[in-house]
C-alpha atoms as a PDB file:
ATOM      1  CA  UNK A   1      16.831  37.197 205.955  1.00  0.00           C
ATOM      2  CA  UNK A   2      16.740  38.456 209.320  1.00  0.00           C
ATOM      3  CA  UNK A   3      20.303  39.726 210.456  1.00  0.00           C
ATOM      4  CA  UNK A   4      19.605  40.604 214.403  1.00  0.00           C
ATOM      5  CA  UNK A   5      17.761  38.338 216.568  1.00  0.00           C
ATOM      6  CA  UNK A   6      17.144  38.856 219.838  1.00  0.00           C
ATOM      7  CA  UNK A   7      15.373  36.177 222.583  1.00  0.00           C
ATOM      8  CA  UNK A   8      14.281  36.725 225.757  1.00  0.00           C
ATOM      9  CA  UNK A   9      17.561  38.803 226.751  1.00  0.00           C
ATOM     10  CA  UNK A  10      18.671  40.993 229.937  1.00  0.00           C
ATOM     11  CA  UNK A  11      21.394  43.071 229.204  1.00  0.00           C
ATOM     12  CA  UNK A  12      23.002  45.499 232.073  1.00  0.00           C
ATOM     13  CA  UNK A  13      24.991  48.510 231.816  1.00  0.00           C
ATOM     14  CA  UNK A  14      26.602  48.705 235.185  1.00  0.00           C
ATOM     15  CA  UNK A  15      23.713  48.153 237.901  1.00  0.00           C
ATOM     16  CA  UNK A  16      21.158  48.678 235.892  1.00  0.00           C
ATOM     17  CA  UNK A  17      18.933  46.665 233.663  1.00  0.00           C
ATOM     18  CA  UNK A  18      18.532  48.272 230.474  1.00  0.00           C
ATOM     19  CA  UNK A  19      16.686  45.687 228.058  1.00  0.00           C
ATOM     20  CA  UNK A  20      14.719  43.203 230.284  1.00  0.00           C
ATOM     21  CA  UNK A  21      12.995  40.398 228.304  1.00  0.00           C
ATOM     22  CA  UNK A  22      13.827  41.556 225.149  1.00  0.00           C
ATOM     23  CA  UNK A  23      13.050  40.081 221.930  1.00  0.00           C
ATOM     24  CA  UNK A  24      13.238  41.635 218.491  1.00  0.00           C
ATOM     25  CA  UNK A  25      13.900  40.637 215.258  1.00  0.00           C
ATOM     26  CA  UNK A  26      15.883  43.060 212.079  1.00  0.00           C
ATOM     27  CA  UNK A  27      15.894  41.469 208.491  1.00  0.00           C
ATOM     28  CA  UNK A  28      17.624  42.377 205.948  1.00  0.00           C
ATOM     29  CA  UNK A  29      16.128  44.775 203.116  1.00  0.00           C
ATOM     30  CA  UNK A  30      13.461  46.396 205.222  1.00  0.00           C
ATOM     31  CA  UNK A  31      14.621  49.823 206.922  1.00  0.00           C
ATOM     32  CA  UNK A  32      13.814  50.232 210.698  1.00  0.00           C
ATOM     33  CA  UNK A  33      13.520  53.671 212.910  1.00  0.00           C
ATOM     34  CA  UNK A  34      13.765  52.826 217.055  1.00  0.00           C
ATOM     35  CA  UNK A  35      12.684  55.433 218.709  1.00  0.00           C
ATOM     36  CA  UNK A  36      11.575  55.855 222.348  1.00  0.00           C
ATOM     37  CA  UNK A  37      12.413  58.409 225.526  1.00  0.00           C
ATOM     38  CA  UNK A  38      15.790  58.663 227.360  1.00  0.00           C
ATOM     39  CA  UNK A  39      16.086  55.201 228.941  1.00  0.00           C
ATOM     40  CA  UNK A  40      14.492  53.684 227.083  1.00  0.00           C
ATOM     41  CA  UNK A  41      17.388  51.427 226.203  1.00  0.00           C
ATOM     42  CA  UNK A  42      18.161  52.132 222.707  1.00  0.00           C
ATOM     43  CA  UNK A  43      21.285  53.081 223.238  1.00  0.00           C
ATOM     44  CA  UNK A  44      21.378  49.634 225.114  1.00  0.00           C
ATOM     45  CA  UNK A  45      20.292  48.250 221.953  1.00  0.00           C
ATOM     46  CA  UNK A  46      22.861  49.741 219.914  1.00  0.00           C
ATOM     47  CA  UNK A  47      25.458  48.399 222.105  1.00  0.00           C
ATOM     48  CA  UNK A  48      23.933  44.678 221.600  1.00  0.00           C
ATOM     49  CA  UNK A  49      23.899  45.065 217.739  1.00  0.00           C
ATOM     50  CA  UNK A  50      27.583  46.368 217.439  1.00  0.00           C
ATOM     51  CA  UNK A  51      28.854  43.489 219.587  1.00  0.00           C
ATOM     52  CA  UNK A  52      30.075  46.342 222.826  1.00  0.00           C
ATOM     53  CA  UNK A  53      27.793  44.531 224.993  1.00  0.00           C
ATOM     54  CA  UNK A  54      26.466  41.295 225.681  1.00  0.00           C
ATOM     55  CA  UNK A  55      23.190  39.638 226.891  1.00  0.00           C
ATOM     56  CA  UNK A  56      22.621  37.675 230.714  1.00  0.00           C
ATOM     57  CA  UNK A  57      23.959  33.935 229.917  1.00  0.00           C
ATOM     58  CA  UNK A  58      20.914  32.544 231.341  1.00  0.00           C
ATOM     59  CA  UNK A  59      18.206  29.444 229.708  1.00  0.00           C
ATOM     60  CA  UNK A  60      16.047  30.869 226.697  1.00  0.00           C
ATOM     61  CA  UNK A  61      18.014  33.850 225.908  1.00  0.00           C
ATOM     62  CA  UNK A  62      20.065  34.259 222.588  1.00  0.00           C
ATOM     63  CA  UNK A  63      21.024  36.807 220.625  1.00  0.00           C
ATOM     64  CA  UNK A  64      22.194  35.727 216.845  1.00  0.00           C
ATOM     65  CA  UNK A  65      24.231  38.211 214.430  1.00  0.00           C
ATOM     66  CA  UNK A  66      23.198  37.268 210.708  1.00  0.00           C
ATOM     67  CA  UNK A  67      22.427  33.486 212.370  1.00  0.00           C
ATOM     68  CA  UNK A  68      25.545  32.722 214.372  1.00  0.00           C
ATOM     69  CA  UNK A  69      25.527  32.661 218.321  1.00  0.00           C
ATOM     70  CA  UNK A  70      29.381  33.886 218.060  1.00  0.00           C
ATOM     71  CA  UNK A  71      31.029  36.471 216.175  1.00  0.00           C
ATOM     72  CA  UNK A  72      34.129  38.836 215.738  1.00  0.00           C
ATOM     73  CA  UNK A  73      34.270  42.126 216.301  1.00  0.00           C
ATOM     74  CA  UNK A  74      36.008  42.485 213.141  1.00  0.00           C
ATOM     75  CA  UNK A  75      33.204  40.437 211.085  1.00  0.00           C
ATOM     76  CA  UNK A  76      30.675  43.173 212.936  1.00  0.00           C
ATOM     77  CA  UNK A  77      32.219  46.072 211.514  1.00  0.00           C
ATOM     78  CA  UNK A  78      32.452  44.780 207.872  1.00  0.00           C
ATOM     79  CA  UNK A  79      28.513  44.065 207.984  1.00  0.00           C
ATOM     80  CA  UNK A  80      27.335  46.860 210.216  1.00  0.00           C
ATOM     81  CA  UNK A  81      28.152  50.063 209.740  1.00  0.00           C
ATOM     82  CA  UNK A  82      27.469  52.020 213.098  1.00  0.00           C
ATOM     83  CA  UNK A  83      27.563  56.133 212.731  1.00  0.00           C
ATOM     84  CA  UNK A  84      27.247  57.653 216.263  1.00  0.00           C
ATOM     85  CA  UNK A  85      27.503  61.504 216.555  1.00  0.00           C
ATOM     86  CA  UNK A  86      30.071  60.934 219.826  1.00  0.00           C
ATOM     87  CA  UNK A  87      33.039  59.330 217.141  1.00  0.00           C
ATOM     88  CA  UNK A  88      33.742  62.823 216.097  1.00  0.00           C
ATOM     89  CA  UNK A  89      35.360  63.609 219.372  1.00  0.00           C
ATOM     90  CA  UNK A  90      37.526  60.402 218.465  1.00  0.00           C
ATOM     91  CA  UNK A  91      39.224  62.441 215.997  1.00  0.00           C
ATOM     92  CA  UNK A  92      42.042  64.986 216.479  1.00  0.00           C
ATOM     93  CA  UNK A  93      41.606  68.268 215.206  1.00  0.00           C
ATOM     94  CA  UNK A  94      44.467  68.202 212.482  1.00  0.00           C
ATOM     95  CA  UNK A  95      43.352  64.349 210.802  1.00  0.00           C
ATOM     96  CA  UNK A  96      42.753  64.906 206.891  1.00  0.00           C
ATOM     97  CA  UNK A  97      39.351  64.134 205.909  1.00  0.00           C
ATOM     98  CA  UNK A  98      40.610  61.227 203.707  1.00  0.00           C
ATOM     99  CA  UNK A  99      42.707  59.661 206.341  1.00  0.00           C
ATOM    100  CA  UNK A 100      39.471  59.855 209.029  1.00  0.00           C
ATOM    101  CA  UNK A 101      37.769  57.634 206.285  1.00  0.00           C
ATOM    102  CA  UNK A 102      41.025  55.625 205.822  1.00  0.00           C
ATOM    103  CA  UNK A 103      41.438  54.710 209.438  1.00  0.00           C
ATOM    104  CA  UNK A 104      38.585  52.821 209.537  1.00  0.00           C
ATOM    105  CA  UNK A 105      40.030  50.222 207.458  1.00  0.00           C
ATOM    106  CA  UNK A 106      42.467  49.539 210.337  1.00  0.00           C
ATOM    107  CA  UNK A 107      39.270  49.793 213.124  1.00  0.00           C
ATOM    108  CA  UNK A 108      41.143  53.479 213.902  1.00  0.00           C
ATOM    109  CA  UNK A 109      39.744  56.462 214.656  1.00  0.00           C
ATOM    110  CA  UNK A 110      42.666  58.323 212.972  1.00  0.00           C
ATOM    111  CA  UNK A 111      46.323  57.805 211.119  1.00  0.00           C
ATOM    112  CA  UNK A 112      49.383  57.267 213.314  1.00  0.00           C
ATOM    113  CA  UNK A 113      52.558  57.685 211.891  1.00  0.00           C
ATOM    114  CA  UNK A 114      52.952  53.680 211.090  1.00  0.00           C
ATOM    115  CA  UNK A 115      49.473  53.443 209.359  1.00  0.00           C
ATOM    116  CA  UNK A 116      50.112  52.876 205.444  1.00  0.00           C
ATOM    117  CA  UNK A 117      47.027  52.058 203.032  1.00  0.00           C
ATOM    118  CA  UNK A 118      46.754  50.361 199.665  1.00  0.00           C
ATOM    119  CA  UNK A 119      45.964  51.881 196.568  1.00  0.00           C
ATOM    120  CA  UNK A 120      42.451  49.931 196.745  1.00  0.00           C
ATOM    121  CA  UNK A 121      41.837  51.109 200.389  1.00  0.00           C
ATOM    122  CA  UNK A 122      42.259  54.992 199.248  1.00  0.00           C
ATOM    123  CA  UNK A 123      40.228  54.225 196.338  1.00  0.00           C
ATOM    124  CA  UNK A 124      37.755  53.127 198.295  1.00  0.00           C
ATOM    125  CA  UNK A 125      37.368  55.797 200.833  1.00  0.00           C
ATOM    126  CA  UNK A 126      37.412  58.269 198.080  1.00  0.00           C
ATOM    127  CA  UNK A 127      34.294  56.511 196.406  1.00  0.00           C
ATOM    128  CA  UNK A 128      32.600  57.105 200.087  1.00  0.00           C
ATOM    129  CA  UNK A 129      33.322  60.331 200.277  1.00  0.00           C
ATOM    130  CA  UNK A 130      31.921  61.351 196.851  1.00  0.00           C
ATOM    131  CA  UNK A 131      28.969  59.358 197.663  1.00  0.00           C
ATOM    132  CA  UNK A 132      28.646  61.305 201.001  1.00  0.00           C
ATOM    133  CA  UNK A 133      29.659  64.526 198.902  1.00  0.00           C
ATOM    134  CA  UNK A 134      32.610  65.173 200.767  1.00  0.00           C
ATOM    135  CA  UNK A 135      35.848  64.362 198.698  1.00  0.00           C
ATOM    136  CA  UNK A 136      36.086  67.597 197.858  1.00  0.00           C
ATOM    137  CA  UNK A 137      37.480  67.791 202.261  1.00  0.00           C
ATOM    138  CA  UNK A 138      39.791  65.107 201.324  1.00  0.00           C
ATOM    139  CA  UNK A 139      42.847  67.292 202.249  1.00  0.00           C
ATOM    140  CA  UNK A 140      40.894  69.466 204.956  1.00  0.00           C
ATOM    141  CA  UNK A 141      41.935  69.104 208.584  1.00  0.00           C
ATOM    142  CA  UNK A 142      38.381  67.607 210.390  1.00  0.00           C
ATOM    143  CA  UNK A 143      38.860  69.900 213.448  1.00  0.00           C
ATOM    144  CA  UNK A 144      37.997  72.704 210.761  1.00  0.00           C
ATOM    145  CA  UNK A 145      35.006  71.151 209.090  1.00  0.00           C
ATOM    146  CA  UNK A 146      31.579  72.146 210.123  1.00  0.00           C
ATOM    147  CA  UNK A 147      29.075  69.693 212.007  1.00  0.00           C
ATOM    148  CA  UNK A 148      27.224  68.372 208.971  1.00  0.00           C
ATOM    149  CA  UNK A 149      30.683  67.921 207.224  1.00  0.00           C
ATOM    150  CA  UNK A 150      32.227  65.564 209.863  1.00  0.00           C
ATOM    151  CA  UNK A 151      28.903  63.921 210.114  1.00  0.00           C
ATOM    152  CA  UNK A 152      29.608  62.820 206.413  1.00  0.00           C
ATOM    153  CA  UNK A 153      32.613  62.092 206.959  1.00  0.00           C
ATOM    154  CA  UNK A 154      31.396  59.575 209.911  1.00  0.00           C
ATOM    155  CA  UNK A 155      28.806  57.862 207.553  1.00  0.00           C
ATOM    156  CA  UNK A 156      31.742  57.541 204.552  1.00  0.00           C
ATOM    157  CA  UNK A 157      33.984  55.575 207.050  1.00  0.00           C
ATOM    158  CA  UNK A 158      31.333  53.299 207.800  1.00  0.00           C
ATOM    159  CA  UNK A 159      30.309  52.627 203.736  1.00  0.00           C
ATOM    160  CA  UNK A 160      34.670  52.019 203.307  1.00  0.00           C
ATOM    161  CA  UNK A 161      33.543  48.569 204.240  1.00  0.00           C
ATOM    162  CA  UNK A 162      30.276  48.282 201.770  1.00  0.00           C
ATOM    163  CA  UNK A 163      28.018  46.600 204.798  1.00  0.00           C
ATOM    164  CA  UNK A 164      24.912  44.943 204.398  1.00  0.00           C
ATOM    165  CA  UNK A 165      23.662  47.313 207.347  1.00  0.00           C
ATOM    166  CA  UNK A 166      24.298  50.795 207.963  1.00  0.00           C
ATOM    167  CA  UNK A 167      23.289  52.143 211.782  1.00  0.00           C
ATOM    168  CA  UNK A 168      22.325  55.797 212.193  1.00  0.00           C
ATOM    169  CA  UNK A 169      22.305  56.699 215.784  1.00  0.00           C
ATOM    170  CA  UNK A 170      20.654  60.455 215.882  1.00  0.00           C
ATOM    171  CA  UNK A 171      21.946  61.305 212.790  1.00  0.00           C
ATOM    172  CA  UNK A 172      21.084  64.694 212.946  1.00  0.00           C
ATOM    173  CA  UNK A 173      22.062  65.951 216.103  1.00  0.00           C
ATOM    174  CA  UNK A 174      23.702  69.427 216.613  1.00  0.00           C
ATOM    175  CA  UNK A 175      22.939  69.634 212.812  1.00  0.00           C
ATOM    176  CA  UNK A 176      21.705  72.953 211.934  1.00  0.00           C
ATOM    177  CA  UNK A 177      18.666  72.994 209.824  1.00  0.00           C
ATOM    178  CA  UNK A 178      20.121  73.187 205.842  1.00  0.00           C
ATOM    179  CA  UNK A 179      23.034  70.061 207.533  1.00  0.00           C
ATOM    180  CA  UNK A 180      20.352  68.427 208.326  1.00  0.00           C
ATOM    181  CA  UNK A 181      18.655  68.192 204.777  1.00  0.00           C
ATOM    182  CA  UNK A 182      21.431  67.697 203.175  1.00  0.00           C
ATOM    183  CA  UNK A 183      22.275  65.006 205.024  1.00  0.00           C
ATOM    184  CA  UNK A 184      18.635  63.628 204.915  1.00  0.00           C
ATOM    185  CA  UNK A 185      18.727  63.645 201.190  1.00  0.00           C
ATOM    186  CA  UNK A 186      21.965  61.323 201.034  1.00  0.00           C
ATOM    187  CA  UNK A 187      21.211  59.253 203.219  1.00  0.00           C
ATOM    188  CA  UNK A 188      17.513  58.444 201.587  1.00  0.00           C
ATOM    189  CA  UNK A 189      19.940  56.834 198.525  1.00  0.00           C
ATOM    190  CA  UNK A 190      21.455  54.207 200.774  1.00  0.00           C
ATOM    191  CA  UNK A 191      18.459  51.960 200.845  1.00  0.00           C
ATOM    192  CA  UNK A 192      17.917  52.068 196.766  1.00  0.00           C
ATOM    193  CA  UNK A 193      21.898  51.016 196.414  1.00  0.00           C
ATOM    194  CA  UNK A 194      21.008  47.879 198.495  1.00  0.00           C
ATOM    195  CA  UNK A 195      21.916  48.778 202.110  1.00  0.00           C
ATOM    196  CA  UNK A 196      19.512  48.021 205.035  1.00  0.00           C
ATOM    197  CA  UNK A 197      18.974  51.390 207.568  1.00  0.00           C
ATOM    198  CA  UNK A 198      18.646  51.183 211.247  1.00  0.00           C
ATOM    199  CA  UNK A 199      17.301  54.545 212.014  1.00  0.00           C
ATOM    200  CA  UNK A 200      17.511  55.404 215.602  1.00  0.00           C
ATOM    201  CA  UNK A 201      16.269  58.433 216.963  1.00  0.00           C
ATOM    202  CA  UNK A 202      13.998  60.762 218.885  1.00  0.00           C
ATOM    203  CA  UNK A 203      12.089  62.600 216.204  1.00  0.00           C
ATOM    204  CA  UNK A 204       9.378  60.676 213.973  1.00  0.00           C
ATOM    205  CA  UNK A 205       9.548  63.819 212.017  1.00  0.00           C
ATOM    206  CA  UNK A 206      12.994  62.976 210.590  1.00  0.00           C
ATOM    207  CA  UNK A 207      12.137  59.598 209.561  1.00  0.00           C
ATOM    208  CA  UNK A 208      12.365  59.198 205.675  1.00  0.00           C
ATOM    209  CA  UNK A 209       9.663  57.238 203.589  1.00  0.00           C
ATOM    210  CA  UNK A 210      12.519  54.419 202.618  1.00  0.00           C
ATOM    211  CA  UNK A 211      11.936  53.107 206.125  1.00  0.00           C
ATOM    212  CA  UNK A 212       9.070  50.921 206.264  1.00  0.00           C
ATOM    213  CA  UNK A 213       9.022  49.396 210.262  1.00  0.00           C
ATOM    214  CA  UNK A 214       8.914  51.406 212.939  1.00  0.00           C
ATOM    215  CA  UNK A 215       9.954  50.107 216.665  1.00  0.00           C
ATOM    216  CA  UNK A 216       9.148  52.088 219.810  1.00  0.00           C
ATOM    217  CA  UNK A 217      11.058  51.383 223.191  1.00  0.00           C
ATOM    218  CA  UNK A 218      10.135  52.041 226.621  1.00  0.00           C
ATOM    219  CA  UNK A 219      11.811  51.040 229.812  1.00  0.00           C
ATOM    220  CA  UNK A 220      13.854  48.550 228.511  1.00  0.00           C
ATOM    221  CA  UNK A 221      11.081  46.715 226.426  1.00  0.00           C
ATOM    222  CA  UNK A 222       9.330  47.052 222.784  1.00  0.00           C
ATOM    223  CA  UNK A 223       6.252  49.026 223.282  1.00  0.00           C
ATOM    224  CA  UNK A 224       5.167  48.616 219.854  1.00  0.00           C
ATOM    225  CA  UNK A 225       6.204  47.484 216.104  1.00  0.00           C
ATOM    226  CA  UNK A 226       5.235  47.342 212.886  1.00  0.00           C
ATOM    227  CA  UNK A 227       3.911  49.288 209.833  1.00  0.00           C
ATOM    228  CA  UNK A 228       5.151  53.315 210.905  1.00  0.00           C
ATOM    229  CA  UNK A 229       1.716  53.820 210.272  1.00  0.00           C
ATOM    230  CA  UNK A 230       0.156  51.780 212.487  1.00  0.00           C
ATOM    231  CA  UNK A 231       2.599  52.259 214.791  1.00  0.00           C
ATOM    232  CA  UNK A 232       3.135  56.322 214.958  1.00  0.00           C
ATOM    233  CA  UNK A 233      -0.084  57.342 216.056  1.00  0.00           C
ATOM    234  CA  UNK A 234      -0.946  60.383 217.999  1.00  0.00           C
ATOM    235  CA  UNK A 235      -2.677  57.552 221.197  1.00  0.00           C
ATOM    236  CA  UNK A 236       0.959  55.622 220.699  1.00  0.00           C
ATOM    237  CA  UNK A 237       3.587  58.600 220.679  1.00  0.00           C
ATOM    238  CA  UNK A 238       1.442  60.164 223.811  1.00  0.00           C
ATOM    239  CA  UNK A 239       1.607  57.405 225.638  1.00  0.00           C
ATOM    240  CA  UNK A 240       5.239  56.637 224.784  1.00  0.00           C
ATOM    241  CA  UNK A 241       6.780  60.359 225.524  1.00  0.00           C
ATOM    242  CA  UNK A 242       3.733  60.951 228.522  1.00  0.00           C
ATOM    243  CA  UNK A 243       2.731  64.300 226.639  1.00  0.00           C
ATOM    244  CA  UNK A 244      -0.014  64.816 224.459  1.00  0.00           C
ATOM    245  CA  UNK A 245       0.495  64.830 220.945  1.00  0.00           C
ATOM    246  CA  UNK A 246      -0.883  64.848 217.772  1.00  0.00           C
ATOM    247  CA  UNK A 247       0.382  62.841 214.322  1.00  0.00           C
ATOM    248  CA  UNK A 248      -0.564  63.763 210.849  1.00  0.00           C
ATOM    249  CA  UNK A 249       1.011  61.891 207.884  1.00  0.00           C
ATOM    250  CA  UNK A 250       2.302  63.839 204.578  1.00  0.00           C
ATOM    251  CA  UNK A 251       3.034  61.728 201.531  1.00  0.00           C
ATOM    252  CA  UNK A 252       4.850  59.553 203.653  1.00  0.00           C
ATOM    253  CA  UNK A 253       6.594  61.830 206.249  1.00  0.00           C
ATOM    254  CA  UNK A 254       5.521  61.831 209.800  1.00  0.00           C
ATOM    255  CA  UNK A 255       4.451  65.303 211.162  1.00  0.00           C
ATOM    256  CA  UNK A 256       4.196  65.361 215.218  1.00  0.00           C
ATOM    257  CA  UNK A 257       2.939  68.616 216.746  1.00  0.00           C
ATOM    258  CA  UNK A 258       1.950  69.163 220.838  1.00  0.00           C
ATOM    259  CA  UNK A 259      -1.351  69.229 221.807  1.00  0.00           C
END
């Protein structure tokens, strides 16, 4: 089933047109890595899959969430789970680990003082956070967690809601390098436990072998998709980042080194 579906669209972010004829298509069950330079519009793209922005009204465009023309920002957030690396700044520094996670529930970035949760809600977020590996920070104030810790916590709030469709933007940036394996090794499970990955970044390298497509971005348009094989090759990434480069493929991992 495909879940995103994009037609013809123009979609502007301020003055500027950051997807420009733009068509694409996501489906359900098959993992997807976007990747492409800085303005390239992914970020752009992001923005049009968690419902933040919206396409041109003009003839011949649409853009269709899980086949419906109009949705709720609500209904977004209990398919897609979006996990940007900027949401930790949402946080103050004293929020409890489990109450980061809870807060999502209410489409919070935090508890205030009002904010009461059911005993099903706190089961839940506990479940994410041991599936993360982090309920052992249940109790810990965020502010004092390290950078792959709050990252964790980021991805549990989003799996509170059990979507269809989990987001990744950049997932490991400002990771150091044993974060970012660690997180890289939990978040290869999602896909086997039935949830579909959108795997946006800037590194092929990081891409795991659960995602199949791969969709490359380049002023505002897709430059190429399909099979990551046939599509992250050494003549494709050159042209796409304008610097020479050479790909080599082990069991299933994409290794990119300069020229």
């Amino acid at each position: 089933m495909t879940f995103f579906e994009v037609r013809n669209a123009n979609v502007w972010r301020g003055d500027t047109l950051a997807l420009r004829d733009f068509s694409l298509d996501l489906r359900e069950g098959e993992s997807v890595a976007i990747l492409g330079p800085n303005g390239a519009g992914k970020s752009t793209l992001l923005g049009l899959l968690n419902g933040e922005l919206r396409a041109e009204a003009r003839p011949g465009t649409s853009v269709r969430l899980f086949g419906d023309d109009l949705w709720a920002l609500w209904d977004i957030r209990a398919m897609i789970g979006v996990v940007m690396p900027e949401d930790v700044k949402r946080f103050d520094a004293e929020e409890t680990g489990l109450d980061a996670v809870r807060s999502s529930f209410r489409g919070a970035f935090g508890r205030t003082r009002d904010m009461r949760f059911s005993k099903r809600e706190t089961s839940d977020s506990l479940a994410a956070m041991e599936r993360m590996n982090v309920v052992h920070l249940a109790e810990r104030e965020f502010g004092r967690l390290s950078s792959g810790e709050q990252r964790r916590i980021l991805i549990a709030r989003a799996l509170v809601h059990d979507p269809r469709v989990i987001v990744l933007d950049e997932p490991s940036t400002a990771l150091d390098f044993a974060a970012s394996i660690e997180l890289g090794k939990l978040l290869r499970e999602l896909p086997a436990s039935g949830h579909t990955l959108v795997w946006v970044t800037h590194h092929p390298g990081e891409i795991p072998p659960e995602v199949e497509r791969a969709v490359l971005l380049r002023n505002g348009r897709v430059f190429a998709d399909g099979p990551k094989r046939r599509v992250l090759t050494s003549e494709k990434l050159s042209d796409l980042y304008q610097v020479g480069l050479t790909v080599r493929w082990s069991k299933a991992w994409c290794e990119v080194r300069g020229v």
